[in-house]
C-alpha atoms as a PDB file:
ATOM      1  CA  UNK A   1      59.649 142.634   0.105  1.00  0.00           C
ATOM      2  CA  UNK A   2      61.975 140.097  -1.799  1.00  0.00           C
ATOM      3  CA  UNK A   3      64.244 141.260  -4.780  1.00  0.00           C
ATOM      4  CA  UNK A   4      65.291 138.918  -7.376  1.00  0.00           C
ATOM      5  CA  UNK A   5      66.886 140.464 -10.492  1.00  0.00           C
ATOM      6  CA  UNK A   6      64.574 143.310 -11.699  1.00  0.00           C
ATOM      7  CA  UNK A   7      61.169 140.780  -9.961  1.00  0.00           C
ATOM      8  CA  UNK A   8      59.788 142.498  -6.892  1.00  0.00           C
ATOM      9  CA  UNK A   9      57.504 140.102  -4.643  1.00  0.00           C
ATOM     10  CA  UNK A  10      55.573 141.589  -1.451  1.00  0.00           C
ATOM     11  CA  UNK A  11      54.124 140.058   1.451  1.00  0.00           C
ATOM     12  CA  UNK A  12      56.083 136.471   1.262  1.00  0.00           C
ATOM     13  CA  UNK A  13      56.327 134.464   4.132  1.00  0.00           C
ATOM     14  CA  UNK A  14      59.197 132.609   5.533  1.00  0.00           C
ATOM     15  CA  UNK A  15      61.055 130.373   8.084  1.00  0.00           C
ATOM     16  CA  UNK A  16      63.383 131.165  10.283  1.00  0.00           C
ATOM     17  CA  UNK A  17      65.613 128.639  10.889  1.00  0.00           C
ATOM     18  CA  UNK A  18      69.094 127.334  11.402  1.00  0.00           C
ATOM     19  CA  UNK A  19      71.292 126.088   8.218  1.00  0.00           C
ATOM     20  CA  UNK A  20      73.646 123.237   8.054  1.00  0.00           C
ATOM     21  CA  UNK A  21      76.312 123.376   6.015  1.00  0.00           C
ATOM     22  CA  UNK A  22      79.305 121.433   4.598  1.00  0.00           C
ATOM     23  CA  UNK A  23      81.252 124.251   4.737  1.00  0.00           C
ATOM     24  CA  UNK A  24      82.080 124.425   1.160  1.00  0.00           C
ATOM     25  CA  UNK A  25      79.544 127.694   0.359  1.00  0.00           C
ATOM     26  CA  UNK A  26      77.968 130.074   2.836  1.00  0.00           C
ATOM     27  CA  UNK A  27      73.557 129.952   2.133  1.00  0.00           C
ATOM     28  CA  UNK A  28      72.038 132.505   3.772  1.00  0.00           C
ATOM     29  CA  UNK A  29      68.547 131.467   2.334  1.00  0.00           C
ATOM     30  CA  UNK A  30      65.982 129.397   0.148  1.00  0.00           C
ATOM     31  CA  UNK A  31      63.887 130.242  -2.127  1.00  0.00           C
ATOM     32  CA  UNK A  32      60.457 128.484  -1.811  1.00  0.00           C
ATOM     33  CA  UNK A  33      57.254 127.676  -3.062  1.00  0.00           C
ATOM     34  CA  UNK A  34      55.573 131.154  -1.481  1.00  0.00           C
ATOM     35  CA  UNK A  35      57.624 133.261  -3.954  1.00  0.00           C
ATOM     36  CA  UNK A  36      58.098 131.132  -7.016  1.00  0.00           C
ATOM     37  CA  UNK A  37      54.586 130.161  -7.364  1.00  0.00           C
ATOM     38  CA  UNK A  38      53.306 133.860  -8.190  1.00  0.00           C
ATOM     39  CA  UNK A  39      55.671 132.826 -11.721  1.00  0.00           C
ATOM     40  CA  UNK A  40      56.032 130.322 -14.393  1.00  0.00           C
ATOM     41  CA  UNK A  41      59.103 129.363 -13.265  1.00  0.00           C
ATOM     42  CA  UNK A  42      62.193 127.795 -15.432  1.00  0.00           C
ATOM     43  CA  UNK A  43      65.591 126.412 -13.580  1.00  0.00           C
ATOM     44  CA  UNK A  44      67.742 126.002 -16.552  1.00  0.00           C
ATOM     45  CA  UNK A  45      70.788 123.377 -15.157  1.00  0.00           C
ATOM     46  CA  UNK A  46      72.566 123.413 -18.242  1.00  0.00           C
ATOM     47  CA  UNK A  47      72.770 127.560 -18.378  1.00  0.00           C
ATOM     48  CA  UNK A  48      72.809 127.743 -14.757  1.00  0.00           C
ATOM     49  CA  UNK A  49      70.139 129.958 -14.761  1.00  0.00           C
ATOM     50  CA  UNK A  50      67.296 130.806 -12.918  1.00  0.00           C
ATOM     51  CA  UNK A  51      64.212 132.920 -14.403  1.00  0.00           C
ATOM     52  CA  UNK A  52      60.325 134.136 -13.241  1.00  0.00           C
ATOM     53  CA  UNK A  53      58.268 134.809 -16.002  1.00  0.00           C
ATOM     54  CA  UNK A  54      54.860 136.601 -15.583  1.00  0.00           C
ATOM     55  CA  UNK A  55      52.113 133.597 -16.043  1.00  0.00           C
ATOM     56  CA  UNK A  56      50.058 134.676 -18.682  1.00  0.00           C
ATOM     57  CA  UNK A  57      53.415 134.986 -20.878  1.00  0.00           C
ATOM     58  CA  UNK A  58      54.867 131.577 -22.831  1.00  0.00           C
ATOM     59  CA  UNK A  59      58.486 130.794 -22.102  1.00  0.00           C
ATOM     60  CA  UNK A  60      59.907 130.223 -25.403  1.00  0.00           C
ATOM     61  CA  UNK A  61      60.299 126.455 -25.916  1.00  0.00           C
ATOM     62  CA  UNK A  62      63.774 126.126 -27.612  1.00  0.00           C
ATOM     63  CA  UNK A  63      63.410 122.325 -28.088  1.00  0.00           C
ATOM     64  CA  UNK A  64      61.817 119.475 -27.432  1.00  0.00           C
ATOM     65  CA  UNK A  65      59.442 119.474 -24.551  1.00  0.00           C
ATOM     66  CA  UNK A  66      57.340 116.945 -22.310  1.00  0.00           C
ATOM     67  CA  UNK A  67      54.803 118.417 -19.673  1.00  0.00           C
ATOM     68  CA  UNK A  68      54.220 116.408 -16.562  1.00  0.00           C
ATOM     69  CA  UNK A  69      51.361 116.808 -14.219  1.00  0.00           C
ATOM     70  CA  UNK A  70      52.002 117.495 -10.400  1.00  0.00           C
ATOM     71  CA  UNK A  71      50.088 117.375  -7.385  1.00  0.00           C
ATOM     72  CA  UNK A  72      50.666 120.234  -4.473  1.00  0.00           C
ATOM     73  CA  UNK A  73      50.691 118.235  -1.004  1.00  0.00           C
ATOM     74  CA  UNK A  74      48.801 119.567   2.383  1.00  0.00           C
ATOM     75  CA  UNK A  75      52.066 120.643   2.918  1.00  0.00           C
ATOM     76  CA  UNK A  76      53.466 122.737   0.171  1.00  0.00           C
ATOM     77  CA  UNK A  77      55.426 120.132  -1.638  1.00  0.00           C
ATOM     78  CA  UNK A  78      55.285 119.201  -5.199  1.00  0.00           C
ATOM     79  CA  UNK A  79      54.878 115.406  -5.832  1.00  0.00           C
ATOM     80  CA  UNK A  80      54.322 113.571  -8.906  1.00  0.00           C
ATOM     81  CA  UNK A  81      54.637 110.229 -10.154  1.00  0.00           C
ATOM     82  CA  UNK A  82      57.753 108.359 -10.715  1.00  0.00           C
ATOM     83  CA  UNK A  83      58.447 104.965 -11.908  1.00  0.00           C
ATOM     84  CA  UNK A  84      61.108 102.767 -10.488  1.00  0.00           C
ATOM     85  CA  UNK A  85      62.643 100.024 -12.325  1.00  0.00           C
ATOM     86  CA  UNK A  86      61.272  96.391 -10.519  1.00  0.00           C
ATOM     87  CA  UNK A  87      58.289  98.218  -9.439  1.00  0.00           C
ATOM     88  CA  UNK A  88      55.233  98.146 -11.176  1.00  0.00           C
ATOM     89  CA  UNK A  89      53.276 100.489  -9.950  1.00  0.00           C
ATOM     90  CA  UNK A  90      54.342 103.990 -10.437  1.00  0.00           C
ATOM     91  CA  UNK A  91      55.318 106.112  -6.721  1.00  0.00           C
ATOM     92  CA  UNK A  92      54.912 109.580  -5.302  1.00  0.00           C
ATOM     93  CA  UNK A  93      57.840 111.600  -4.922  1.00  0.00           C
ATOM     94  CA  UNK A  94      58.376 115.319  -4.239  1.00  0.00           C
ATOM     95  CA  UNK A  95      60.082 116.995  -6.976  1.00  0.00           C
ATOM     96  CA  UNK A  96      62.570 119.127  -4.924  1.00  0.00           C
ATOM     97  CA  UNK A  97      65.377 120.759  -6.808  1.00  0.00           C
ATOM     98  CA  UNK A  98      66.942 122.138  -3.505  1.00  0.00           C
ATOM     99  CA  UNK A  99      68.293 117.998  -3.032  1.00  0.00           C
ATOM    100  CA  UNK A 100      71.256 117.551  -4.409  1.00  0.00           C
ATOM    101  CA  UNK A 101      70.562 113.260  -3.837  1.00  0.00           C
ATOM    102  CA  UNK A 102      66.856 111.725  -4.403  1.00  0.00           C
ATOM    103  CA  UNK A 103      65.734 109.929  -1.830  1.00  0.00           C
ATOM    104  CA  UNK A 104      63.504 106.800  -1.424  1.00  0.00           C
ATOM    105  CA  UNK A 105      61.276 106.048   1.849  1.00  0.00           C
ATOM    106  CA  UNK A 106      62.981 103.201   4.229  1.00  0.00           C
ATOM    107  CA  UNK A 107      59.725 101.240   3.313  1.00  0.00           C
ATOM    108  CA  UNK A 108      60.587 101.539  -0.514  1.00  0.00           C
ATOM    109  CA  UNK A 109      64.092 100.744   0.489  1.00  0.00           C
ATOM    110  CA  UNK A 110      63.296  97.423   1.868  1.00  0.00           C
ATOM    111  CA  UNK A 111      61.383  96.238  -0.550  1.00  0.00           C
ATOM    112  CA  UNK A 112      62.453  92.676  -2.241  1.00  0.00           C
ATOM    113  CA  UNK A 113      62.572  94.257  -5.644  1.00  0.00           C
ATOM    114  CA  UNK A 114      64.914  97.546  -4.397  1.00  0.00           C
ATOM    115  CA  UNK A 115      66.889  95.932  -1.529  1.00  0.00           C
ATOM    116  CA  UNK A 116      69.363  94.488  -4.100  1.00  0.00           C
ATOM    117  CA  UNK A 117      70.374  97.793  -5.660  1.00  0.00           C
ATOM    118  CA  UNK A 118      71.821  98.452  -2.006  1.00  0.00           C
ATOM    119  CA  UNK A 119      75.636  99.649  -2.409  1.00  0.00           C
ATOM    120  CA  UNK A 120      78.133  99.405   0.742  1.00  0.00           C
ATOM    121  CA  UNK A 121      79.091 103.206   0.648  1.00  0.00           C
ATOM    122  CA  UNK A 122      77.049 105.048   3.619  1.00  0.00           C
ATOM    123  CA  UNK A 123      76.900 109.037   3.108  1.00  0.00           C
ATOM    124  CA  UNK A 124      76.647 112.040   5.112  1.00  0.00           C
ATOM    125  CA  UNK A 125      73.363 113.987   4.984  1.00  0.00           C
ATOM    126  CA  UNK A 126      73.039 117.273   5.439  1.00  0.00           C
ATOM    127  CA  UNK A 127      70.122 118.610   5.417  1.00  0.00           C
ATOM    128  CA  UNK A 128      67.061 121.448   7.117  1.00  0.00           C
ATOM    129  CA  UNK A 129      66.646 119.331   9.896  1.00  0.00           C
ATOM    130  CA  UNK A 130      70.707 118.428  10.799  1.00  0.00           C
ATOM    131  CA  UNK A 131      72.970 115.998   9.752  1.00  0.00           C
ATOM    132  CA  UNK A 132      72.770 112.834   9.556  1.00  0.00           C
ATOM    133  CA  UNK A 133      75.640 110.029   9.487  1.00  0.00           C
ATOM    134  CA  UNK A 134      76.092 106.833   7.699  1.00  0.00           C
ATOM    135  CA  UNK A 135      73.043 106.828   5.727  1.00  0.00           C
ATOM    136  CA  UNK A 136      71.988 103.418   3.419  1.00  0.00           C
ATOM    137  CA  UNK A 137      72.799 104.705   0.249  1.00  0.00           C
ATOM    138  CA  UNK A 138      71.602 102.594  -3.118  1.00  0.00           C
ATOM    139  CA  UNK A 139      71.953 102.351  -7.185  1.00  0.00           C
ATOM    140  CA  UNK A 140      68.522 102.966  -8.859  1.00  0.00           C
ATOM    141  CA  UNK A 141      69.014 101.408 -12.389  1.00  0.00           C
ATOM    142  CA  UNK A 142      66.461 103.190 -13.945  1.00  0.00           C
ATOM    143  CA  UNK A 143      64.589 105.573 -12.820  1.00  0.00           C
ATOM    144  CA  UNK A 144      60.904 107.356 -15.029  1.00  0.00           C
ATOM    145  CA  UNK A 145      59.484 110.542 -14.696  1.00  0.00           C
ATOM    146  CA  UNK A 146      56.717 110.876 -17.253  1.00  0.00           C
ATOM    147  CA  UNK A 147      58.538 109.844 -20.705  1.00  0.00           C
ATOM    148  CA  UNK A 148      61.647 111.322 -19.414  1.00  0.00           C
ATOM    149  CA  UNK A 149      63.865 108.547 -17.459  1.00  0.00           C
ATOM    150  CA  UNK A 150      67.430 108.057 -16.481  1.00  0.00           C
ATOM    151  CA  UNK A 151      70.070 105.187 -15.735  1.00  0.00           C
ATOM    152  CA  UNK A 152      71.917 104.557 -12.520  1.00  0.00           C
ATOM    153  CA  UNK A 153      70.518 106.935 -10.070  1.00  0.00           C
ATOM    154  CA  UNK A 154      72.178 107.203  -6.357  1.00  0.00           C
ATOM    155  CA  UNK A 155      69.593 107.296  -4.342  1.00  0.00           C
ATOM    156  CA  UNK A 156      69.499 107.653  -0.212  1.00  0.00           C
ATOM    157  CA  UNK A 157      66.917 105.795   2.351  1.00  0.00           C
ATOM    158  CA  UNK A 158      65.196 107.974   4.690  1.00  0.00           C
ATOM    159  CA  UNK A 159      62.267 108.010   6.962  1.00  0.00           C
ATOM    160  CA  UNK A 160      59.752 110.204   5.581  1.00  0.00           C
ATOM    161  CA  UNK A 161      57.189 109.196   8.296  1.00  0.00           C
ATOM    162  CA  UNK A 162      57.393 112.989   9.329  1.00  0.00           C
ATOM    163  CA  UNK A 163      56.717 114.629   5.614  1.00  0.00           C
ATOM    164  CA  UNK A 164      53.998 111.675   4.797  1.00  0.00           C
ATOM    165  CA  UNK A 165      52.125 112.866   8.278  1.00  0.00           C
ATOM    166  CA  UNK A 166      51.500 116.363   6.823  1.00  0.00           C
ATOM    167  CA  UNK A 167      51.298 115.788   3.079  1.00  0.00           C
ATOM    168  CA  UNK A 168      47.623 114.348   2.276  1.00  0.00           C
ATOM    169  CA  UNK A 169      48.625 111.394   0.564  1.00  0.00           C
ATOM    170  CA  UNK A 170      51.915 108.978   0.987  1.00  0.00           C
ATOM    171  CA  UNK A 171      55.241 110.212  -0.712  1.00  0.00           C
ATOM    172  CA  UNK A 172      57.532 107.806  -1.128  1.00  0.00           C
ATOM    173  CA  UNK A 173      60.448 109.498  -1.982  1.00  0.00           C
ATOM    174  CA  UNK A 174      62.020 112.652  -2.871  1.00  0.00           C
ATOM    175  CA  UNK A 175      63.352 113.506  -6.850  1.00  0.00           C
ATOM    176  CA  UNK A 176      66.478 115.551  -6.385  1.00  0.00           C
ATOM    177  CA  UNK A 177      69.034 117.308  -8.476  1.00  0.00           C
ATOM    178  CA  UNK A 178      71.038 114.230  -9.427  1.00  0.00           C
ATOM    179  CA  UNK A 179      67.967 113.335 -11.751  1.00  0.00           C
ATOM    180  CA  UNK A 180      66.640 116.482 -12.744  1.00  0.00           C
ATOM    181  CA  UNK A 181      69.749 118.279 -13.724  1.00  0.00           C
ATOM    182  CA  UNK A 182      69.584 116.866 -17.155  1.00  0.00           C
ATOM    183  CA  UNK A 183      66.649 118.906 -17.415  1.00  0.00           C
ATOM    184  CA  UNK A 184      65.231 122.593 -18.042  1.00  0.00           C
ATOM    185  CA  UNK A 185      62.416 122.919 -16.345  1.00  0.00           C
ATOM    186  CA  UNK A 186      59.663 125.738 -16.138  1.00  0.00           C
ATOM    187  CA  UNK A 187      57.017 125.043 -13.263  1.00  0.00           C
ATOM    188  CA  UNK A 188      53.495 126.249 -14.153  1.00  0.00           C
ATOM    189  CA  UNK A 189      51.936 125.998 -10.594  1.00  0.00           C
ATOM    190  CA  UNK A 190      48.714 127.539 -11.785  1.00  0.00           C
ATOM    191  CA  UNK A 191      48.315 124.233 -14.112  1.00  0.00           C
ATOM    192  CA  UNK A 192      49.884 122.090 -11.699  1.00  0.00           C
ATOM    193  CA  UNK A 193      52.573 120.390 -14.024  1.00  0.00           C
ATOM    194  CA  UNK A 194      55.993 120.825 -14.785  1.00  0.00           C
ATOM    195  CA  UNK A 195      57.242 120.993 -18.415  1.00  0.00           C
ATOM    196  CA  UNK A 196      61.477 119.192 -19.340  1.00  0.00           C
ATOM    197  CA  UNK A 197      63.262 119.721 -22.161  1.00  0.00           C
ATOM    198  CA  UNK A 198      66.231 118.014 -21.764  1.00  0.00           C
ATOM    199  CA  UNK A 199      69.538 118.924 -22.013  1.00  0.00           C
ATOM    200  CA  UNK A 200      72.360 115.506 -21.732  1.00  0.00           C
ATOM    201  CA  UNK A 201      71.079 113.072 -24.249  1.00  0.00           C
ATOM    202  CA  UNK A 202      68.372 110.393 -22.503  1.00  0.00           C
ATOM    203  CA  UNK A 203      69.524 106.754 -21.001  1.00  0.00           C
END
């Protein structure tokens, strides 16, 4: 059984696994997909907060909202389609609010139309599987999720050979928190989209 506030969830399955850390806060867990998908559920990044709401109850709106549709991959993960500014056709990428940094795939990295948006700073990765040093690290200039988009994203090149083996169709990169943190958003797994309202004016 898993307590969250006054919510009560039975029977959820988990991983047991090592956690890196950067040392600056102690995690003793993640909330995943097996829990919050029983909920409409709204991360709020302006309030900092962090609700489950019973699915056949409407979260009140309190402004202007755009829904987006998602798909759920053989392997748990939420993707949906993002455009990238000098590419025309629009790209999977997993919707992960647990990154910090998005992430593009090495293959999207080299392309003719990304490689120049490459910046000299490397970064430290830390991450579920370890941490990695001196990782490529680049400046999206625009970057389109649905009508919602955003200018000068950081971005980091990774493999994603692994996640792309087990997730049905190709991903080719990862949306993190430096993007959707202008955002409240409610997930409505049942639906399969994800509804922003945004909060920081948009680029």
């Amino acid at each position: 059984e898993v307590e969250i506030g006054e919510v009560e969830v039975r029977n959820v399955p988990i991983y047991i696994r090592r956690f890196h850390s950067d040392g600056n806060a102690d995690i003793d867990g993640y909330i995943g997909l097996s829990l919050i998908s029983k909920f409409l559920t709204t991360i709020d990044y302006g309030a900092l907060t962090f609700s489950l709401t019973k699915k056949d109850i409407n979260p009140a709106d309190g402004g202007v909202s755009v829904s987006v549709p998602l798909r759920l991959t053989s392997s748990g993960f939420l993707s949906g389609e993002v455009q990238l500014q000098g590419i025309e056709e629009p790209l999977n990428f997993i919707v992960d609010t647990g990154a910090s940094v998005s992430v593009i795939s090495d293959d999207v990295a080299s392309m003719e139309s990304v490689s120049p948006f490459a910046r000299t700073e490397k970064m430290r990765v830390i991450g579920s599987a370890g941490v990695t040093n001196n990782v490529p690290s680049f400046l999206l200039p625009r970057v389109s999720f649905g009508s919602h988009s955003r200018k000068s994203i950081t971005a980091i090149a990774l493999d994603l050979d692994m996640i792309n083996e087990a997730s049905g169709f190709e991903q080719a990169g990862i949306l993190g928190g430096n993007f959707l943190r202008n955002y409240r958003m409610t997930f409505d797994f049942k639906n399969s989209k994800v509804t922003f309202v945004s909060i920081n004016q948009e680029q």
